[in-house]
N, C-alpha and C. Protein backbone atom coordinates (compact mmCIF):
# COMPACT_ATOMS: atom_id res chain seq x y z
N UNK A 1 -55.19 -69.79 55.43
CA UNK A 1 -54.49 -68.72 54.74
C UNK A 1 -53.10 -68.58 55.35
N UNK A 2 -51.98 -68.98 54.72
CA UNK A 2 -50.83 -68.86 55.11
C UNK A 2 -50.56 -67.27 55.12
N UNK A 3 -49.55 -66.43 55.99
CA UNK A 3 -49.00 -65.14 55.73
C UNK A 3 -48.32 -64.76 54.62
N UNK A 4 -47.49 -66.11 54.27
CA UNK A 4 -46.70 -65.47 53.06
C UNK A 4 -47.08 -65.44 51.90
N UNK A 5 -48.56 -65.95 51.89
CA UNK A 5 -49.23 -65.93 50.43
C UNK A 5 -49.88 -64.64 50.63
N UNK A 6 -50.38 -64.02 51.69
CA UNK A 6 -51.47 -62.67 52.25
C UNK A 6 -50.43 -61.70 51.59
N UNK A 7 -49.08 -62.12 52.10
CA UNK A 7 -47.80 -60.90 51.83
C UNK A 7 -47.94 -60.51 50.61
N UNK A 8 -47.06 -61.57 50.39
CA UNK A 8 -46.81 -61.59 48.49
C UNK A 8 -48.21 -61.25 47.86
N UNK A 9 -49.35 -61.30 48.04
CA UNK A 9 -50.40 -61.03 47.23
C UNK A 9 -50.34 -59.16 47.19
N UNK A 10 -50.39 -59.39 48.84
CA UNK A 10 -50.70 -57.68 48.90
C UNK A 10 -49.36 -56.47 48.50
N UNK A 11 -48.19 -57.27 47.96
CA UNK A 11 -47.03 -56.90 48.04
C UNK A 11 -47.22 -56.69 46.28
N UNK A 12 -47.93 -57.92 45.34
CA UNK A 12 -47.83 -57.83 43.96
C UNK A 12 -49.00 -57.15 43.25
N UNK A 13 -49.79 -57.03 44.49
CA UNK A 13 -51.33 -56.20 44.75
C UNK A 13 -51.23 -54.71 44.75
N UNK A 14 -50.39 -53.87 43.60
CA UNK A 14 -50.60 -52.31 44.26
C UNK A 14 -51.07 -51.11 43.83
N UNK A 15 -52.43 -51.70 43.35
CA UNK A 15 -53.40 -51.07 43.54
C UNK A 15 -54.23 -50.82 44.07
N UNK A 16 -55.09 -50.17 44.62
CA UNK A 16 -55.99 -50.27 45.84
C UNK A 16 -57.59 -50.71 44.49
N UNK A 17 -58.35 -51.36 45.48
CA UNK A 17 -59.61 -51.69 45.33
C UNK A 17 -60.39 -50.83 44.43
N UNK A 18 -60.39 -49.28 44.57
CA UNK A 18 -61.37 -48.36 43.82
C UNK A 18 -60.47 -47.81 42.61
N UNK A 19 -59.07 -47.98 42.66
CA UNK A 19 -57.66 -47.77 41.29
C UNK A 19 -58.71 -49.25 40.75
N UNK A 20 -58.49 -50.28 40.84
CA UNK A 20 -58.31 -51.20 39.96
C UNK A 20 -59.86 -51.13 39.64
N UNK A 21 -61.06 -51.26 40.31
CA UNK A 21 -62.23 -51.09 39.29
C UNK A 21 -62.13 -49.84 38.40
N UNK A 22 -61.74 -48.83 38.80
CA UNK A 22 -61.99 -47.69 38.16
C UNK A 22 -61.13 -48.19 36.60
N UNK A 23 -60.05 -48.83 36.87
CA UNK A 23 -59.24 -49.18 35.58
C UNK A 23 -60.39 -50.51 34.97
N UNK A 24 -60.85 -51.37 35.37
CA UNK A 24 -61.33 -52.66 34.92
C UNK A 24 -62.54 -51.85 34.27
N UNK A 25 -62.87 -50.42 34.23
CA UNK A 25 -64.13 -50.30 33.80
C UNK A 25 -63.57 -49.39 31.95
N UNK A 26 -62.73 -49.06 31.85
CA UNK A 26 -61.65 -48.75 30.75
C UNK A 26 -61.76 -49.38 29.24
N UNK A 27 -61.87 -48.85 28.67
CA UNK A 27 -61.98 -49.63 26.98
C UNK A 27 -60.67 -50.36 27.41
N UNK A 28 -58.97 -49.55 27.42
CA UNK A 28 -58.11 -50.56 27.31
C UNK A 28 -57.75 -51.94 28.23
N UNK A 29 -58.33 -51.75 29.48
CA UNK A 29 -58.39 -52.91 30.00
C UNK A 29 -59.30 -54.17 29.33
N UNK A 30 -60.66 -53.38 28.94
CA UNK A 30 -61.21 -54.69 27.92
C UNK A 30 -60.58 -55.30 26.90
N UNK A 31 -59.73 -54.31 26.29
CA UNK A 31 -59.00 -54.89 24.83
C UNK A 31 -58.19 -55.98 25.22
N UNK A 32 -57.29 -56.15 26.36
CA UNK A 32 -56.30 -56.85 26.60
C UNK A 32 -56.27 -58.38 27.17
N UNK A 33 -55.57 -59.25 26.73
CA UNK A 33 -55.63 -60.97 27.38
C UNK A 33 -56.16 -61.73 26.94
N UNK A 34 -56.00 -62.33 27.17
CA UNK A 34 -56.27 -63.70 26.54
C UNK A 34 -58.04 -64.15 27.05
N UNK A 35 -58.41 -64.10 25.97
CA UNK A 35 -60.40 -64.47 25.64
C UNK A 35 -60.46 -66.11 25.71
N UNK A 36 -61.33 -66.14 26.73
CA UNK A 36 -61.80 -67.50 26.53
C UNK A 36 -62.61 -67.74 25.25
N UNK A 37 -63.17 -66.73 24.60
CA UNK A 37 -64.40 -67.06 23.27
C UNK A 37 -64.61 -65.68 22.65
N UNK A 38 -65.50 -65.87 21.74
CA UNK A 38 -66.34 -64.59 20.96
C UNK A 38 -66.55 -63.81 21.91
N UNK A 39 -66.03 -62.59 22.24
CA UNK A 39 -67.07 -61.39 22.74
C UNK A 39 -66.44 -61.61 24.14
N UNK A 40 -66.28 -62.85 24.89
CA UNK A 40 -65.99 -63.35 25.80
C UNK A 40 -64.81 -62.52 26.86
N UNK A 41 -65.06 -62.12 28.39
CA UNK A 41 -64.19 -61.24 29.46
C UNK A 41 -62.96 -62.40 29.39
N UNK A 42 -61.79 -61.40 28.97
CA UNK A 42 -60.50 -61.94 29.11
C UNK A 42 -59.98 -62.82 30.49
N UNK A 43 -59.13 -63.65 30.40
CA UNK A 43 -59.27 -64.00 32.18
C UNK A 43 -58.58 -62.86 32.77
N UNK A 44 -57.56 -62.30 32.54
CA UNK A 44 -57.19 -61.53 33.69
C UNK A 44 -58.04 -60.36 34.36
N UNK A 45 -59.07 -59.87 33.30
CA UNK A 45 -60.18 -59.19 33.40
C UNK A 45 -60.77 -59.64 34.18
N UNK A 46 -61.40 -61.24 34.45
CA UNK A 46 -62.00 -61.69 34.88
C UNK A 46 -61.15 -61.73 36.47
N UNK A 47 -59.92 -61.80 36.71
CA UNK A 47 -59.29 -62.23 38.12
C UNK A 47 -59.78 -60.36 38.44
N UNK A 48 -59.49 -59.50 37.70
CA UNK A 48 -59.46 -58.31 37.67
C UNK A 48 -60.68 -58.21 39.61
N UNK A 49 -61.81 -58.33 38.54
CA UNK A 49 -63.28 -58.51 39.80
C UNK A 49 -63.09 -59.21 40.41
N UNK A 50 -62.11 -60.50 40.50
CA UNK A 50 -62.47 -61.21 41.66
C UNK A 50 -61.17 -60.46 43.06
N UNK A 51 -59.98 -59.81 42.26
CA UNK A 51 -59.07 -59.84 43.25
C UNK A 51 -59.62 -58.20 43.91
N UNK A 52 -60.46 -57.22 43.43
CA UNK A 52 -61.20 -56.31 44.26
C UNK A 52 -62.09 -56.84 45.57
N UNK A 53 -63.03 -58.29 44.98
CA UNK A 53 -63.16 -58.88 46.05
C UNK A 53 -62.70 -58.91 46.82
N UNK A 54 -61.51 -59.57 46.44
CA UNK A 54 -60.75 -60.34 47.70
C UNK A 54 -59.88 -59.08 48.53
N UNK A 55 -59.65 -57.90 48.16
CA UNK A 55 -59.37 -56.63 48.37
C UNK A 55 -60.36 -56.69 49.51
N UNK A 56 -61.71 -56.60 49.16
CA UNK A 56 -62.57 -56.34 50.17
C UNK A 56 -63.14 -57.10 51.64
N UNK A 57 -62.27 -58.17 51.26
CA UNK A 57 -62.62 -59.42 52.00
C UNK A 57 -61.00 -58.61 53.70
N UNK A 58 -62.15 -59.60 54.62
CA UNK A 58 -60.80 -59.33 55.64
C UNK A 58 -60.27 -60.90 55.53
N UNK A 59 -58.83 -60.50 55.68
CA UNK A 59 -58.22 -61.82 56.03
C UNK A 59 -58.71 -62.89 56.63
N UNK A 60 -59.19 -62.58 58.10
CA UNK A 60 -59.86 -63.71 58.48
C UNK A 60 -61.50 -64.47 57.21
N UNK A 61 -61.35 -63.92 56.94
CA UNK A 61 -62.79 -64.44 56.09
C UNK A 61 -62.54 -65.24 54.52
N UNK A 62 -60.96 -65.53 54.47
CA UNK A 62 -60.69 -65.48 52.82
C UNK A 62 -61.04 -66.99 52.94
N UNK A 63 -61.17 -67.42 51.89
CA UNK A 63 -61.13 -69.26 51.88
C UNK A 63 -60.25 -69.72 51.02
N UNK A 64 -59.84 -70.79 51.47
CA UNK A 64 -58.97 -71.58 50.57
C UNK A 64 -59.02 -71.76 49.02
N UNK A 65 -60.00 -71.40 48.58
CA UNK A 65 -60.10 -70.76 47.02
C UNK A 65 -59.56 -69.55 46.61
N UNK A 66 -59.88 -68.97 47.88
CA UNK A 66 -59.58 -67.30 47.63
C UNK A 66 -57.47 -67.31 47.83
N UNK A 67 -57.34 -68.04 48.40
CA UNK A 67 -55.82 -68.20 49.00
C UNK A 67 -55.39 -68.83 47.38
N UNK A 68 -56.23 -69.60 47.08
CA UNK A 68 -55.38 -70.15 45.37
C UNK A 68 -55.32 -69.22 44.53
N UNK A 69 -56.29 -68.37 44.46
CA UNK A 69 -56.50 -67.29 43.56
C UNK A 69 -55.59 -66.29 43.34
N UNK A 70 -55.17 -66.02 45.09
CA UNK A 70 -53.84 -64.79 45.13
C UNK A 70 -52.68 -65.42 44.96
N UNK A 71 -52.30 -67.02 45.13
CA UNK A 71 -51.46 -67.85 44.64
C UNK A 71 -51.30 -67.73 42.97
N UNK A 72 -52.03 -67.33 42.35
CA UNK A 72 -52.20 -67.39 40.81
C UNK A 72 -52.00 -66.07 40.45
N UNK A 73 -52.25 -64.67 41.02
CA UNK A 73 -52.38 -63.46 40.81
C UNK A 73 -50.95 -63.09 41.35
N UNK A 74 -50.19 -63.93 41.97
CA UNK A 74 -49.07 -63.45 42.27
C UNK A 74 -47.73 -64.68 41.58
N UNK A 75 -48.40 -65.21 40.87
CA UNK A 75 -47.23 -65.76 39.74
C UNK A 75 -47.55 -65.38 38.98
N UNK A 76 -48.53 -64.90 38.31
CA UNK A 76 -49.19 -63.56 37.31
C UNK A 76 -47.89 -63.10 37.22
N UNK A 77 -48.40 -61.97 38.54
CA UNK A 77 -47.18 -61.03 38.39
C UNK A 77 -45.82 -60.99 38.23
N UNK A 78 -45.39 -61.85 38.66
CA UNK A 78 -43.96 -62.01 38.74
C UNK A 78 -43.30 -62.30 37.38
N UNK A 79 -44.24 -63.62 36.76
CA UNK A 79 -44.06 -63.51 35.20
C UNK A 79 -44.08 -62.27 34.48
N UNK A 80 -44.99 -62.15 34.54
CA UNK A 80 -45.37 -60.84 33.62
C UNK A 80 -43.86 -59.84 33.62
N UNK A 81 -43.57 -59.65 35.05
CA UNK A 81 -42.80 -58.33 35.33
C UNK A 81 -41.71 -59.06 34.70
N UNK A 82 -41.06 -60.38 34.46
CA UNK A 82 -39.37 -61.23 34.14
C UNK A 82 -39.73 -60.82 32.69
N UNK A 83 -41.17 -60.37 32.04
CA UNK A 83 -40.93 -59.89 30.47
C UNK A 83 -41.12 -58.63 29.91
N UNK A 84 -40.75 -58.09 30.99
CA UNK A 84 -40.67 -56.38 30.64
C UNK A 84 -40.20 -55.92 29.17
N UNK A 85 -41.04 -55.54 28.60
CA UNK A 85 -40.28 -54.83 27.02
C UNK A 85 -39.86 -53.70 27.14
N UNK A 86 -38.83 -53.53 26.62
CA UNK A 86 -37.66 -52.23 26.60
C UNK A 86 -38.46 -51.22 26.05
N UNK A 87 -37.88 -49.51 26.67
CA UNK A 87 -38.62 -48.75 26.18
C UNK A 87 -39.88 -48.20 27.16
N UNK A 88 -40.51 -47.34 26.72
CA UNK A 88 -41.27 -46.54 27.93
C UNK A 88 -42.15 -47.61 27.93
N UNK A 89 -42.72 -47.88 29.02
CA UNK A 89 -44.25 -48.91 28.75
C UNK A 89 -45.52 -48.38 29.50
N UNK A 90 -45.49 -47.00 29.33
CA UNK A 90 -46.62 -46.22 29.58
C UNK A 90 -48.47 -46.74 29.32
N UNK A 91 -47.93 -46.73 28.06
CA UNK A 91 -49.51 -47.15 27.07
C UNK A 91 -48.85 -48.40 25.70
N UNK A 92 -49.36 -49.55 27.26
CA UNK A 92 -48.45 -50.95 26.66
C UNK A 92 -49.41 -51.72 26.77
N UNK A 93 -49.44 -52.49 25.91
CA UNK A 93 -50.41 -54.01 26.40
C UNK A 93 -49.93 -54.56 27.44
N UNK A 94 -48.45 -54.60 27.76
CA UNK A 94 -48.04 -55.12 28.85
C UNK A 94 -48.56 -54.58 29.84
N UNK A 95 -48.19 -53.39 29.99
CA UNK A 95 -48.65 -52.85 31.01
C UNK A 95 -50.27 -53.42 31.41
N UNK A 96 -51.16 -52.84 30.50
CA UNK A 96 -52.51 -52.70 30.78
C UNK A 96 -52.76 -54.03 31.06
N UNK A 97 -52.18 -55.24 30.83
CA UNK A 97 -52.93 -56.89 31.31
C UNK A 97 -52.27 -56.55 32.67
N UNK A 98 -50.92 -56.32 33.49
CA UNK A 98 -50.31 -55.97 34.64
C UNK A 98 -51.50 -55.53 35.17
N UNK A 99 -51.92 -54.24 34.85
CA UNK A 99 -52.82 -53.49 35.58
C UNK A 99 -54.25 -54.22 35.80
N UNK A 100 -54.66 -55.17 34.88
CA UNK A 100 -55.79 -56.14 35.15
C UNK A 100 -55.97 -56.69 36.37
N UNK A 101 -54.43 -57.14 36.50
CA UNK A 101 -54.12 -57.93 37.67
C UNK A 101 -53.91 -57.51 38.90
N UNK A 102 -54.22 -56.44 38.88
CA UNK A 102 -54.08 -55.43 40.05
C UNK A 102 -52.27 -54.47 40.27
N UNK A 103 -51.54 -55.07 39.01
CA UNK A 103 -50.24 -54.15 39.72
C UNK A 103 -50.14 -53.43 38.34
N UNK A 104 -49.68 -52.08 38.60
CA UNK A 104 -49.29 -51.32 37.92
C UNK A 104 -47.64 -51.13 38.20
N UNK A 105 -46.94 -51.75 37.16
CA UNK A 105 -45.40 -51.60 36.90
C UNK A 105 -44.71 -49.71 37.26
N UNK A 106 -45.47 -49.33 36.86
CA UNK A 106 -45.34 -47.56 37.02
C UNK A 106 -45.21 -47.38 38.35
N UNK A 107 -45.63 -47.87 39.38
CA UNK A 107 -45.95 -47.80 40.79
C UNK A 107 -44.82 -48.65 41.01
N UNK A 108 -43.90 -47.72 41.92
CA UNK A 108 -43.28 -48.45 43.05
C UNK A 108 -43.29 -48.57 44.41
C-alpha cells in the first residue's frame, strides 16, 4: 500500500463509513449508474459496499486488491468532479452516483 494512494483515497473519501451506508441504503442511490443487467446493483453501488469495507479495514491489513480498488474510486472521483453541471446540484444524478462513491461534492 503506497501512502499516496491511502491519501488520495481518504482525501476523495469524504464520507465516513456509517454517512455512506446509511446513503447506499436510499431509493436514490439505487436508481443511479450504470447496471451491469436486469434488476442488476449498479457498479458504483456496488464499489459503494466495498469502499465502507475498506473504510473499516486498518491500513496495515488492506491488500493489493484493496489498494486497486481505491486506485479506481479515486479516478472515479476526480472524473466525475471535471463534469460538474451548472446550477445547484443538490438532488442530481450527479451528485447521487458521487455520493455512491463515497464523496459528496456538497462537503468540503
Amino acid at each position: 500500500m503506497t501512502t499516496d494512494t491511502y491519501a488520495e483515497f481518504k482525501e476523495a473519501v469524504n464520507m465516513t463509513a456509517a454517512e455512506l451506508e446509511r446513503w447506499l441504503a436510499t431509493d436514490e442511490s439505487r436508481a443511479v449508474g450504470q447496471k451491469a443487467g436486469d434488476g442488476a446493483e449498479s457498479v458504483g453501488h456496488d464499489s459503494g459496499r466495498r469502499i465502507v469495507r475498506l473504510l473499516h479495514t486498518k491500513k496495515a491489513d488492506l491488500t493489493g486488491d484493496d489498494e486497486a480498488h481505491m486506485r479506481k474510486v479515486i479516478g472515479y472521483v476526480h472524473r466525475h468532479l471535471a463534469q460538474r453541471p451548472s446550477g445547484d446540484v443538490t438532488d442530481t444524478r450527479w451528485r447521487h452516483s458521487l455520493m455512491n462513491w463515497g464523496h459528496d461534492p456538497l462537503r468540503h
